[in-house]
C-alpha atoms as a PDB file:
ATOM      1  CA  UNK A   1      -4.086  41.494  80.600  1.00  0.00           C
ATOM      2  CA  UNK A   2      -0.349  40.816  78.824  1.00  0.00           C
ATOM      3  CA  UNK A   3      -0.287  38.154  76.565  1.00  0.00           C
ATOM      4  CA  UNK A   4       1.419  35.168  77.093  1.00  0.00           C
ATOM      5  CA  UNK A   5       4.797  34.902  75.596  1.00  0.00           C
ATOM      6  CA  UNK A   6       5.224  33.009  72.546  1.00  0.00           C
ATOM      7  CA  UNK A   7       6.737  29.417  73.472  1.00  0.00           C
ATOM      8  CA  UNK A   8       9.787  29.631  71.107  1.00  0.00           C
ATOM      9  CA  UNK A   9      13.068  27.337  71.512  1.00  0.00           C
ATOM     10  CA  UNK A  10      16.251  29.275  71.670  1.00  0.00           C
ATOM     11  CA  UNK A  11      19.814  28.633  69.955  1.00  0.00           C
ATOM     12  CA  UNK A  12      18.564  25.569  68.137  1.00  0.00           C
ATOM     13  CA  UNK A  13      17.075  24.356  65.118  1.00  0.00           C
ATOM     14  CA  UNK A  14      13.293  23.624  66.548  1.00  0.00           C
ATOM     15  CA  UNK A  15      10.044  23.075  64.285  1.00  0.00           C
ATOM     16  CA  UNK A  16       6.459  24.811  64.985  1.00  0.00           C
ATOM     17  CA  UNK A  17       2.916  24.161  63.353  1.00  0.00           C
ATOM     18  CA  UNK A  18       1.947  28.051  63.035  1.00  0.00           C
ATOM     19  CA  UNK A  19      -1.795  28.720  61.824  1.00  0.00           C
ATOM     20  CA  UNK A  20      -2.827  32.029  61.350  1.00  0.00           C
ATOM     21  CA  UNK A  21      -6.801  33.091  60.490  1.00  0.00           C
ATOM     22  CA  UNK A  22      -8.476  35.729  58.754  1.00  0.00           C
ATOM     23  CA  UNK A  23     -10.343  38.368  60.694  1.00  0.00           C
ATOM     24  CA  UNK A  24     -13.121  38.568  57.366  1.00  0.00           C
ATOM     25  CA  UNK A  25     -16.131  36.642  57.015  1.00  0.00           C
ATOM     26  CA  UNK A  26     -16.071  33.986  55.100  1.00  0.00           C
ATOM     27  CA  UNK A  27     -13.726  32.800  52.695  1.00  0.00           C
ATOM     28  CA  UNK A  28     -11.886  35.735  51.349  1.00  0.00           C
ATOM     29  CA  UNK A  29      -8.738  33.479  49.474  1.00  0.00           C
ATOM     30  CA  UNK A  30     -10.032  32.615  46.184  1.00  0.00           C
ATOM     31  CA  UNK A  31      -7.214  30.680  44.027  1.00  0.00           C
ATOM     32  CA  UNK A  32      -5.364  34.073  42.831  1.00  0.00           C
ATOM     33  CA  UNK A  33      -4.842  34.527  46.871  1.00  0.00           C
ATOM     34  CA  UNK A  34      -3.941  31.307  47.634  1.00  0.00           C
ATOM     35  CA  UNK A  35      -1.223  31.216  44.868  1.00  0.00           C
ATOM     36  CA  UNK A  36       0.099  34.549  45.602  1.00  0.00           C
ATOM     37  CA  UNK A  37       0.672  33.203  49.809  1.00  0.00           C
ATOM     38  CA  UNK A  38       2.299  29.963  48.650  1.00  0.00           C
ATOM     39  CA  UNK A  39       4.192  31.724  46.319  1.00  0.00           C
ATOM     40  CA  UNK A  40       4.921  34.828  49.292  1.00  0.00           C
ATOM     41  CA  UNK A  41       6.383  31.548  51.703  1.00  0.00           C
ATOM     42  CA  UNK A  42       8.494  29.901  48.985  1.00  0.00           C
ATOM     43  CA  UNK A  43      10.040  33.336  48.653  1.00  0.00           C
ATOM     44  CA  UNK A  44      10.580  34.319  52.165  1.00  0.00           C
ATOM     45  CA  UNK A  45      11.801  30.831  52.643  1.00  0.00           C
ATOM     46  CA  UNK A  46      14.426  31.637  50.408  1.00  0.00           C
ATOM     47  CA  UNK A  47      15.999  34.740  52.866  1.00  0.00           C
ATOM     48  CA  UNK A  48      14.721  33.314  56.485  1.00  0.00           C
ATOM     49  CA  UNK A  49      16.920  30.101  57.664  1.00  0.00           C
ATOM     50  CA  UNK A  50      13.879  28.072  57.744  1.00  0.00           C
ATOM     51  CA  UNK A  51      12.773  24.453  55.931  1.00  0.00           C
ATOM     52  CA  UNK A  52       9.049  24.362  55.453  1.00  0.00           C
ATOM     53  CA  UNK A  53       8.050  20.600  55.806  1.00  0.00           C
ATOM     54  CA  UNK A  54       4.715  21.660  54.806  1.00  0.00           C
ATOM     55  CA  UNK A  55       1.613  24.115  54.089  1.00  0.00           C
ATOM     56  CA  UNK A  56      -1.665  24.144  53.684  1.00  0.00           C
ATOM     57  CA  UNK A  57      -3.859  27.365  52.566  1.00  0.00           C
ATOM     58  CA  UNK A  58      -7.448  27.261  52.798  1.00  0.00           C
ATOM     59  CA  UNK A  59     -10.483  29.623  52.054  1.00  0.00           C
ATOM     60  CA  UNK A  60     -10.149  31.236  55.473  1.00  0.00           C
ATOM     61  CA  UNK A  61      -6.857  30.676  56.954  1.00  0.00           C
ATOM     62  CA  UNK A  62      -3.461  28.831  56.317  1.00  0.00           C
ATOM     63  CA  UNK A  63      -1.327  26.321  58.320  1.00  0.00           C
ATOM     64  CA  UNK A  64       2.971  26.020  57.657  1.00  0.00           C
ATOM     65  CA  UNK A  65       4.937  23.463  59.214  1.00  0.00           C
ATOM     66  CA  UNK A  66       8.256  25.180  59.774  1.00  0.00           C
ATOM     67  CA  UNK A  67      11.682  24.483  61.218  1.00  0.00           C
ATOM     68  CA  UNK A  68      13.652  27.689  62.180  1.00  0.00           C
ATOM     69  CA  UNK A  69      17.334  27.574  62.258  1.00  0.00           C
ATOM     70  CA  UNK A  70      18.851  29.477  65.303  1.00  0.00           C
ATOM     71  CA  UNK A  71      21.792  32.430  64.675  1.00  0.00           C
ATOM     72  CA  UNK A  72      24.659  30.691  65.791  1.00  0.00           C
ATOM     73  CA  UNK A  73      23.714  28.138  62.967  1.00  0.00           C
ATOM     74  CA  UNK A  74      23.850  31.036  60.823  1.00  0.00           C
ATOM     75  CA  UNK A  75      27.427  32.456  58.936  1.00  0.00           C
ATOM     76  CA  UNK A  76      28.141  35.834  57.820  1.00  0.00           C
ATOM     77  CA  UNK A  77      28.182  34.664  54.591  1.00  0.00           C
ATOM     78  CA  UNK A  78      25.110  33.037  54.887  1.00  0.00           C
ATOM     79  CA  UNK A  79      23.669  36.460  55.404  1.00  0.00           C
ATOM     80  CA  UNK A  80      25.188  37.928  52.773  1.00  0.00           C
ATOM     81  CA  UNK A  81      24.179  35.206  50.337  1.00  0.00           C
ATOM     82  CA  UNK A  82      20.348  35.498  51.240  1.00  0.00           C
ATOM     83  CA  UNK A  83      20.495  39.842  51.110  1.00  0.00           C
ATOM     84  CA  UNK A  84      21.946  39.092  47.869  1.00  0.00           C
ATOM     85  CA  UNK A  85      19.170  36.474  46.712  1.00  0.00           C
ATOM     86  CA  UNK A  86      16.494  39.348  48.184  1.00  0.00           C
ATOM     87  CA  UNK A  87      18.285  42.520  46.644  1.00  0.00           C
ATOM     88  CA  UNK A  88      20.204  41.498  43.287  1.00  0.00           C
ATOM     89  CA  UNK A  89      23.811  40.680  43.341  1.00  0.00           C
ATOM     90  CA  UNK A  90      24.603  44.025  42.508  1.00  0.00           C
ATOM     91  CA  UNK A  91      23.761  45.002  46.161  1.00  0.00           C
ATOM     92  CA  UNK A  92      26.206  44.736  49.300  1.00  0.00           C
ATOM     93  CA  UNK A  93      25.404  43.807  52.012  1.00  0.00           C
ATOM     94  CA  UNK A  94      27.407  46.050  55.019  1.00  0.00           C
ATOM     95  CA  UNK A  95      28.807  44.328  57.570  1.00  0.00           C
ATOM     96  CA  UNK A  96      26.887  46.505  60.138  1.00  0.00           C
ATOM     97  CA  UNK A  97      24.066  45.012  58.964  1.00  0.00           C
ATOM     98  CA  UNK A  98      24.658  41.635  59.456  1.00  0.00           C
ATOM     99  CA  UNK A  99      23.975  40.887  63.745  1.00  0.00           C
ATOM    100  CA  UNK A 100      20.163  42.598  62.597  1.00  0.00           C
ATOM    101  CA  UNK A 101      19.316  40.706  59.678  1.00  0.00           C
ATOM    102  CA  UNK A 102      21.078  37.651  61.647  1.00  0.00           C
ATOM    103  CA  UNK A 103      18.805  37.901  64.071  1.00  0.00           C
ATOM    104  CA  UNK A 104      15.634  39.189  62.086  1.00  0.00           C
ATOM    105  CA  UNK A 105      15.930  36.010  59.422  1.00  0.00           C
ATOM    106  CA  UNK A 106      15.667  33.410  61.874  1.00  0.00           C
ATOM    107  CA  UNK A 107      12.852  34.365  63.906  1.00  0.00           C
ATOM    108  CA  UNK A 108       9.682  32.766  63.527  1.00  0.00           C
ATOM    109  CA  UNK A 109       7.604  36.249  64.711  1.00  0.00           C
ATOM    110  CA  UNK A 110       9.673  38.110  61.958  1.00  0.00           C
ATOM    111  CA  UNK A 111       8.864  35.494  59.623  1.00  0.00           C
ATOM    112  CA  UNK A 112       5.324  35.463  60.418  1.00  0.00           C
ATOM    113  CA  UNK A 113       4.510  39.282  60.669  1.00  0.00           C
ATOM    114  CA  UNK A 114       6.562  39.872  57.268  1.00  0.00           C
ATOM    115  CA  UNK A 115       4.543  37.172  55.492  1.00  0.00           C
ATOM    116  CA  UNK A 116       1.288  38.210  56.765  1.00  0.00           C
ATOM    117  CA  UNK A 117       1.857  41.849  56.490  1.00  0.00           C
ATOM    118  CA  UNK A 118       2.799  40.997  52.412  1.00  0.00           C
ATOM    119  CA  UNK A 119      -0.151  39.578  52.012  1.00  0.00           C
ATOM    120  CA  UNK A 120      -2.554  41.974  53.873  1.00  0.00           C
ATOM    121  CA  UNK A 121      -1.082  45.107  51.182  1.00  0.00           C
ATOM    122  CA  UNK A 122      -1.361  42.451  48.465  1.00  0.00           C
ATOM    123  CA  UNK A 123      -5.135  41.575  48.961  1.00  0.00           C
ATOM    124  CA  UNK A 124      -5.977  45.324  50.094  1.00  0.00           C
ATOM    125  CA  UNK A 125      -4.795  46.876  47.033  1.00  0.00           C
ATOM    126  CA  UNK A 126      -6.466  44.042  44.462  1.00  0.00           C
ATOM    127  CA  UNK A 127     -10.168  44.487  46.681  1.00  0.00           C
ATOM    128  CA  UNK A 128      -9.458  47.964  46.976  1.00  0.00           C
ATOM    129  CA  UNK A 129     -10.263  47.688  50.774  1.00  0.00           C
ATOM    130  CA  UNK A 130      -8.203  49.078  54.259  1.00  0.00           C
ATOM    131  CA  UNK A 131      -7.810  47.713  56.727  1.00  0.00           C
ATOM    132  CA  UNK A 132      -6.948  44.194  59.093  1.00  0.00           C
ATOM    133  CA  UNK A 133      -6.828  41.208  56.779  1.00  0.00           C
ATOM    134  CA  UNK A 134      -5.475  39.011  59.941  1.00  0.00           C
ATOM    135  CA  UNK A 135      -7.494  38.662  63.126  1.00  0.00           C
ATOM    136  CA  UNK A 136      -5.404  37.931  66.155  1.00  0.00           C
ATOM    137  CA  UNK A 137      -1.748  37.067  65.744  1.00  0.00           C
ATOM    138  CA  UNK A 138      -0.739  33.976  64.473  1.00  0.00           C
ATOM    139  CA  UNK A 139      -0.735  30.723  66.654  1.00  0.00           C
ATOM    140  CA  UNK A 140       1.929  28.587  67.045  1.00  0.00           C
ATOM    141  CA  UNK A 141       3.031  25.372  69.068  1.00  0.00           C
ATOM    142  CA  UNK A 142       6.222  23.586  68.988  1.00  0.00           C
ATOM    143  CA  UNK A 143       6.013  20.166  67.256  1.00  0.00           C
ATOM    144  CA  UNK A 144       9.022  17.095  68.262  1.00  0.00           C
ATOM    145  CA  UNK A 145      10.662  15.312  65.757  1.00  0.00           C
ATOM    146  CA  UNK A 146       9.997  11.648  64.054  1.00  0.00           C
ATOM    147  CA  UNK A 147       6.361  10.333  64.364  1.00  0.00           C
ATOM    148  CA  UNK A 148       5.045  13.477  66.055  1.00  0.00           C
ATOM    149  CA  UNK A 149       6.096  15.931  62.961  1.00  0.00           C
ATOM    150  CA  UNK A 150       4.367  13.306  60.218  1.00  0.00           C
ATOM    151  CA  UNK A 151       1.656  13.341  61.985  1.00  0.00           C
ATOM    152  CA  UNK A 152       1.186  16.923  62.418  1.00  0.00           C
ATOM    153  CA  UNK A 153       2.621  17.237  58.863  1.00  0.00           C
ATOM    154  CA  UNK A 154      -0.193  15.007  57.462  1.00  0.00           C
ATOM    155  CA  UNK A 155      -3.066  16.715  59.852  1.00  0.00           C
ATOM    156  CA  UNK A 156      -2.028  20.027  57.588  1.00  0.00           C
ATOM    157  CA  UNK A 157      -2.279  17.953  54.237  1.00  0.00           C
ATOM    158  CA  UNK A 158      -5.754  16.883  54.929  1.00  0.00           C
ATOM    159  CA  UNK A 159      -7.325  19.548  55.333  1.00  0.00           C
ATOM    160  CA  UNK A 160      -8.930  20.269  51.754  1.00  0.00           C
ATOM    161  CA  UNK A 161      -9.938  16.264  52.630  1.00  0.00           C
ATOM    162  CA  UNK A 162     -11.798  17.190  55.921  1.00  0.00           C
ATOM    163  CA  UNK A 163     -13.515  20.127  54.125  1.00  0.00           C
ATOM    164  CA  UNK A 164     -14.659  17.824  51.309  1.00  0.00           C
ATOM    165  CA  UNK A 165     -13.246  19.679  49.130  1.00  0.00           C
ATOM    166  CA  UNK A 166     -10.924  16.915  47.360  1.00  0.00           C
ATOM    167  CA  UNK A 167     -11.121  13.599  47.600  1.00  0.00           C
ATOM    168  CA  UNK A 168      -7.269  12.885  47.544  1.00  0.00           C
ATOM    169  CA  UNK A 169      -5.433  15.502  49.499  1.00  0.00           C
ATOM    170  CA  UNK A 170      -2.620  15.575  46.484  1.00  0.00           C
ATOM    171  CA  UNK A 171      -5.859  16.980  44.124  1.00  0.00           C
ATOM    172  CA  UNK A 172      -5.802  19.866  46.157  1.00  0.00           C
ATOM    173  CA  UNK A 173      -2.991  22.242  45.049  1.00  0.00           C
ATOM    174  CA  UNK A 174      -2.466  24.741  47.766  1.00  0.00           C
ATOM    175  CA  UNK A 175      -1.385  21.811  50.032  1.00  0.00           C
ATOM    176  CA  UNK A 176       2.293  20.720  50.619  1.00  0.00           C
ATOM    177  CA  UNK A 177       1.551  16.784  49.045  1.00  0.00           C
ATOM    178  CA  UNK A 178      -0.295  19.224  46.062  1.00  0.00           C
ATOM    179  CA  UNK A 179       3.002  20.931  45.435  1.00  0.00           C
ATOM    180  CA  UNK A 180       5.276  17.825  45.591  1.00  0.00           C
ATOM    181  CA  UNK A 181       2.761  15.801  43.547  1.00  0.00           C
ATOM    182  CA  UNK A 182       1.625  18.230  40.796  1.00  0.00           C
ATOM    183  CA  UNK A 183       4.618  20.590  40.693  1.00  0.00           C
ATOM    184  CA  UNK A 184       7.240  17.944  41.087  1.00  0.00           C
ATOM    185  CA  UNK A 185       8.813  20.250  44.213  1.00  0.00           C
ATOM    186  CA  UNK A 186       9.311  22.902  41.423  1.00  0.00           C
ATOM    187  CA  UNK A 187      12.503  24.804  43.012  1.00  0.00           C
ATOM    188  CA  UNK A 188      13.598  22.421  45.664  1.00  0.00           C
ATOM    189  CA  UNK A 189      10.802  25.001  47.918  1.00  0.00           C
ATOM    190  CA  UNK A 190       9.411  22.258  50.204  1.00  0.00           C
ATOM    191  CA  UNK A 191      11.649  20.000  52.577  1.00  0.00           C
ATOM    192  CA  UNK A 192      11.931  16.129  51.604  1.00  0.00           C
ATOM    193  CA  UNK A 193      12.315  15.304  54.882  1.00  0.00           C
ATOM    194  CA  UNK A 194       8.508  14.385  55.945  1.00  0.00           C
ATOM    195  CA  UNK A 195      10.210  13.005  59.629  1.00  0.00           C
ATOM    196  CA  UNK A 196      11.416   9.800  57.502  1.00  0.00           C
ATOM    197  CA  UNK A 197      14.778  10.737  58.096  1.00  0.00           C
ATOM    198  CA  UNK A 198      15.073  10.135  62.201  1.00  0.00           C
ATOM    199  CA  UNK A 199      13.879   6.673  61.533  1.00  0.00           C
ATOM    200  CA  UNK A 200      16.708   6.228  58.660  1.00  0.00           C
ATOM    201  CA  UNK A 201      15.177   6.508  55.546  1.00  0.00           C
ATOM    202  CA  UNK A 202      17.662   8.248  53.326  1.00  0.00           C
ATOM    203  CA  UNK A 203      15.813   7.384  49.280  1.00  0.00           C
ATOM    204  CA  UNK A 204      13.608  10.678  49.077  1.00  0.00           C
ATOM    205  CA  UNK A 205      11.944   9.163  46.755  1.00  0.00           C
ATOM    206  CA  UNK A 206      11.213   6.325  49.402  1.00  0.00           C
ATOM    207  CA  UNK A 207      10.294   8.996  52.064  1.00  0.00           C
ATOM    208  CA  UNK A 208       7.463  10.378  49.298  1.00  0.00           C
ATOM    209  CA  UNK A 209       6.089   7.068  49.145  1.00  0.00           C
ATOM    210  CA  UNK A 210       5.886   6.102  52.643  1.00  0.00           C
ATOM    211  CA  UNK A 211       4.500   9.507  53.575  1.00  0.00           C
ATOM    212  CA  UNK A 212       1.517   8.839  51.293  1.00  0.00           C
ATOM    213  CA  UNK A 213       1.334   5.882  52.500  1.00  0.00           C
ATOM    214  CA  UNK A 214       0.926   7.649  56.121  1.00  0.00           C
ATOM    215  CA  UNK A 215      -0.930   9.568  55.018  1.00  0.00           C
ATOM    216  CA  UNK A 216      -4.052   7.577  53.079  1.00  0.00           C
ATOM    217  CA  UNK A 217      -4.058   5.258  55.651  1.00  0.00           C
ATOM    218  CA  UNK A 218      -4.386   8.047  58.347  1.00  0.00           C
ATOM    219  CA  UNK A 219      -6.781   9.832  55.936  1.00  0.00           C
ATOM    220  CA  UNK A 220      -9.006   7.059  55.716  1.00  0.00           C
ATOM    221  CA  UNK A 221      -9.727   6.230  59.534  1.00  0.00           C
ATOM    222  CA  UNK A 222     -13.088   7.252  60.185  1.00  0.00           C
ATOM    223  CA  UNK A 223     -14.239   8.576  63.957  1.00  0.00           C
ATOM    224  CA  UNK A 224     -14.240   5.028  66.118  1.00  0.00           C
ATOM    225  CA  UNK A 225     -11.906   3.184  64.005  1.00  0.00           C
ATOM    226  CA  UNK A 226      -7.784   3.197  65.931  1.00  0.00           C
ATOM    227  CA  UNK A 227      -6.039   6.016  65.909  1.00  0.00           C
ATOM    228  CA  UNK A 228      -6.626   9.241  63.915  1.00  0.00           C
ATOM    229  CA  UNK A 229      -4.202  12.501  63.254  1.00  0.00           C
ATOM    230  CA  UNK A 230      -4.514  14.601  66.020  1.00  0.00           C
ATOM    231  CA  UNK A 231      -8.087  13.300  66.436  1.00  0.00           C
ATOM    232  CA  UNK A 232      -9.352  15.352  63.381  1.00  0.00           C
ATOM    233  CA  UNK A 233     -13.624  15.570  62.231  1.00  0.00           C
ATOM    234  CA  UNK A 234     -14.963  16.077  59.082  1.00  0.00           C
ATOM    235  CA  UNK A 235     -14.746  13.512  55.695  1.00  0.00           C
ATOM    236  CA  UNK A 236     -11.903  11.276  55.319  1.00  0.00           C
ATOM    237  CA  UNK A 237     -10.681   9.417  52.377  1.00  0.00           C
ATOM    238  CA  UNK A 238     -12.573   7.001  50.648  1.00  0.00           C
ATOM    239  CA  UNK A 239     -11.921   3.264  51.329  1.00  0.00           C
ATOM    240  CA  UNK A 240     -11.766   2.937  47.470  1.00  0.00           C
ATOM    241  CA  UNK A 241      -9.670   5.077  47.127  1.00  0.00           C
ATOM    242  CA  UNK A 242      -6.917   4.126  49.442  1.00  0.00           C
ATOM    243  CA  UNK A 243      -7.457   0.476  47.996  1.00  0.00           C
ATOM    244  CA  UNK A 244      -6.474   1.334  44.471  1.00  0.00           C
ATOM    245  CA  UNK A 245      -2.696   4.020  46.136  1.00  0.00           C
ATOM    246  CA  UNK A 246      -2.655   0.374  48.207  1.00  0.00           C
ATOM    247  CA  UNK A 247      -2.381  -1.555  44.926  1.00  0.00           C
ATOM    248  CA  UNK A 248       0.210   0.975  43.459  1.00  0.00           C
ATOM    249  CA  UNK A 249       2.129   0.392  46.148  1.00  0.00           C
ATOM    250  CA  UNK A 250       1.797   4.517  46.919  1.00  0.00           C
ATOM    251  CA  UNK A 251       4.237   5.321  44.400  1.00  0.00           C
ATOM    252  CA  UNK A 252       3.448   8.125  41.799  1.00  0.00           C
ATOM    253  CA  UNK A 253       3.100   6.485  38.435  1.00  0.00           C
ATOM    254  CA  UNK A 254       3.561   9.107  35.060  1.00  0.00           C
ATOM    255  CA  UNK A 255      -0.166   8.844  34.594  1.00  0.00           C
ATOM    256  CA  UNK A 256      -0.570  10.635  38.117  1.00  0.00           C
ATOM    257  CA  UNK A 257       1.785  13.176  36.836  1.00  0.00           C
ATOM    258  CA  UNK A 258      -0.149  13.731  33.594  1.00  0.00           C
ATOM    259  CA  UNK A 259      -3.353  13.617  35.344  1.00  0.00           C
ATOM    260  CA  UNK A 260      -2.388  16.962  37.403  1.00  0.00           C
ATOM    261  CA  UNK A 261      -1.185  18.590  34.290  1.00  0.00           C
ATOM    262  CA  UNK A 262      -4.031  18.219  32.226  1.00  0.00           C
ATOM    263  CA  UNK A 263      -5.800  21.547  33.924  1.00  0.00           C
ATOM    264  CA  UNK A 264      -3.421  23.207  31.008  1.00  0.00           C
ATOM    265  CA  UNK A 265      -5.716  22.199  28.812  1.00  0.00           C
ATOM    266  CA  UNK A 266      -8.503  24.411  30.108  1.00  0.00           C
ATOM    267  CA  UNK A 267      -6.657  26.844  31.975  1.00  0.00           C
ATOM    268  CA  UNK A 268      -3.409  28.013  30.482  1.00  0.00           C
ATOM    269  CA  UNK A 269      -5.111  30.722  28.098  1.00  0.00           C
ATOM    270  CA  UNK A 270      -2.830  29.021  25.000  1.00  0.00           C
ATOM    271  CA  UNK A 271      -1.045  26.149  24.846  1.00  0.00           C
ATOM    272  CA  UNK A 272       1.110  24.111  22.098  1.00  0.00           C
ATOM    273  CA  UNK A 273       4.785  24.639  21.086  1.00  0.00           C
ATOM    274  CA  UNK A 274       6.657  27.453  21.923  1.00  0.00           C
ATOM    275  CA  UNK A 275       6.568  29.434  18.565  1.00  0.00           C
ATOM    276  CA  UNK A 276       3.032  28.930  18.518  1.00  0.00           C
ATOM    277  CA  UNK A 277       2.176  29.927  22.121  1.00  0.00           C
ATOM    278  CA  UNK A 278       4.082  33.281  21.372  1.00  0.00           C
ATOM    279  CA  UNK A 279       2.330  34.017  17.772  1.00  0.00           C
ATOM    280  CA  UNK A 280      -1.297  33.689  18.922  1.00  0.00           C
ATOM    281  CA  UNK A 281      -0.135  36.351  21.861  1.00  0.00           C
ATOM    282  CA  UNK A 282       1.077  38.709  19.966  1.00  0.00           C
ATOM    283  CA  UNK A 283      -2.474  38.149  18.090  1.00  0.00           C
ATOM    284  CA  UNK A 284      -4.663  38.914  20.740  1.00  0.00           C
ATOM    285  CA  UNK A 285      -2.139  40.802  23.963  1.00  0.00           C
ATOM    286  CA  UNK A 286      -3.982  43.883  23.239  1.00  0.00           C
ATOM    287  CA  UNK A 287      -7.297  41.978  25.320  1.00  0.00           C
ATOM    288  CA  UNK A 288      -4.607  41.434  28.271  1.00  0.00           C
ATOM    289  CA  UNK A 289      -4.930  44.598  30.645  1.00  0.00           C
ATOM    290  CA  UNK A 290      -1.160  43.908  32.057  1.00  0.00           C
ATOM    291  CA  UNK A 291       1.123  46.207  29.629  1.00  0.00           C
ATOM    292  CA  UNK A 292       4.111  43.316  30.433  1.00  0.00           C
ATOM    293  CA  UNK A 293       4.798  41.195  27.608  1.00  0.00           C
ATOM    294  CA  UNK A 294       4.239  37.798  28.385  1.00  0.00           C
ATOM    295  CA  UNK A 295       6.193  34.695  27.452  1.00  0.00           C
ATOM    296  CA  UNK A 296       5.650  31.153  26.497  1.00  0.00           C
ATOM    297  CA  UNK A 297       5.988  29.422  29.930  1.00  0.00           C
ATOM    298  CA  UNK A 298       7.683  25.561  29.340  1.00  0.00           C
ATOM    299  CA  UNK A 299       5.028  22.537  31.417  1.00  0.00           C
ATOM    300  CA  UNK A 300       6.856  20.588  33.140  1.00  0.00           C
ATOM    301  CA  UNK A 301       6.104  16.837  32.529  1.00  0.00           C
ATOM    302  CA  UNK A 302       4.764  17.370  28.831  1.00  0.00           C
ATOM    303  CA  UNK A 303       7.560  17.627  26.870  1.00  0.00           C
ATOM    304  CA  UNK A 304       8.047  20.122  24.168  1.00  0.00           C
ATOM    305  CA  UNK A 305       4.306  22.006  25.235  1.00  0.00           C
ATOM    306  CA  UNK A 306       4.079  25.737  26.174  1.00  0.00           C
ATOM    307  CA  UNK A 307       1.267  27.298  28.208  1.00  0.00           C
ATOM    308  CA  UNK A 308       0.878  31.180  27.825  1.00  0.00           C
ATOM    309  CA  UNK A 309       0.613  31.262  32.025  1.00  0.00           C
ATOM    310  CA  UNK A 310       2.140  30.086  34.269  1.00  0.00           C
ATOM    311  CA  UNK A 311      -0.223  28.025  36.301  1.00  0.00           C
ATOM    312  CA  UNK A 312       0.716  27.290  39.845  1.00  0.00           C
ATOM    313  CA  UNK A 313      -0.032  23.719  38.919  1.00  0.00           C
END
């Protein structure tokens, strides 16, 4: 029996919840996995025309909130901008090449099969397996605009919630409110749209705020009780703690920051000031089995402090 076509909006910008599964028992991404896929889509986000709104990557599977960008959006130089961000500036891209790449960077299947293919040779060769990773190929659905997308967008961000595996979705750090809350947005990777901006909110700041606000209040609905997102089970957020984001008015303070940093204190193999994070290396590199010298990494939100590796916060 064929499959059914993939529902897929042509020549213009459209956004799709995609959710893709592994075919292992289990849950086969530990945190080195996890990192290396959010790391994988922030990359490939940088040579498809797409905005990610938001991800999620859990012990068995992962969900992205994507908008693709059709080709006519898409210049010539545009191409050769993003071949040059993927193969050095040194490298030219031919003009022959451009209607294929055109076409191949702003598909969502392309997209999908290169990401999940990446990962599948990444986590083969570190197990030392062969084989499928994936099972069946990656589900999709097209998502509207405004309160539909924030919805949909804050259905992804609870996960690690639902799973009771955090008690604030922003704790977890493989989530999209993780990486906007403990990484600051490091590299402008995830959109600061969150839907705010079809209802006029143009502060992104603002749009942070209101979208946790969304988002605890959502989080905290238990079965019964009004609406839910997209009618999810499992835990939900703790009455006390949506009472004390309610008090803060759902704004971010510099303690929150410093809270999410402080896992450099146990985790980032040496930490202090710059010269001193590169001295004790040299001291002890010889118990590192990578042959690359490594280099004092700067934390960002502790001023003047160096970890030895770079944590994906």
């Amino acid at each position: 029996m064929p499959r059914t076509a993939r529902l897929l909006i042509p020549n213009e910008p459209a956004v799709y919840h995609v959710m893709s599964r592994t075919a292992l028992g289990g849950y086969p991404l530990g945190d080195v996995e996890k990192d290396f896929l959010v790391d994988l889509i922030r990359r490939l986000s940088k040579v498809y025309f797409i905005e990610v709104f938001g991800l999620c990557i859990m012990g068995s599977h992962f969900h992205g909130l994507l908008r693709m960008f059709p080709e006519k959006s898409v210049s010539d130089e545009d191409v050769k901008k993003r071949y040059a961000v993927l193969h050095g500036k040194d490298k030219i891209c031919l003009d022959g090449q451009i209607p294929f790449l055109k076409q191949k960077w702003t598909s969502l299947s392309e997209f999908c099969k290169e990401l999940k293919q990446t990962f599948s040779r990444f986590y083969n060769k570190r197990h030392g397996r062969r084989g499928f990773f994936w099972g069946e190929r990656f589900k999709s659905l097209i998502v509207e605009k405004g309160e539909t997308l924030i919805n949909c967008l804050a259905y992804i961000d609870l996960n690690p919630v639902r799973a009771g595996l955090v008690a604030k979705p922003e704790d977890y750090r493989w989530n999209s409110i993780g990486y906007h809350v403990q990484q600051k947005n490091k590299g402008d990777f995830l959109s600061l749209d969150f839907g705010l901006r079809e209802f006029g909110v143009l502060d992104a700041k603002e749009r942070l705020r209101l979208y946790r606000k969304f988002l605890y209040e959502a989080g905290a609905i238990k079965k019964g009780e009004g609406r839910s997102v997209k009618g999810e089970k499992g835990k939900g957020i703790e009455q006390k703690t949506v009472e004390k984001e309610r008090k803060k008015d759902y704004r971010i303070t510099r303690t929150d920051r410093f809270l999410y940093r402080t896992r450099y204190f146990t985790d980032s193999g040496i930490i202090g000031s710059k010269d001193f994070v590169r001295q004790q290396y040299l001291r002890v590199k010889d118990l590192f089995p990578s042959a690359k010298e490594k280099k004092p990494k700067p934390i960002s939100g502790l001023k003047g402090l160096y970890s030895l590796k770079r944590l994906t916060e």
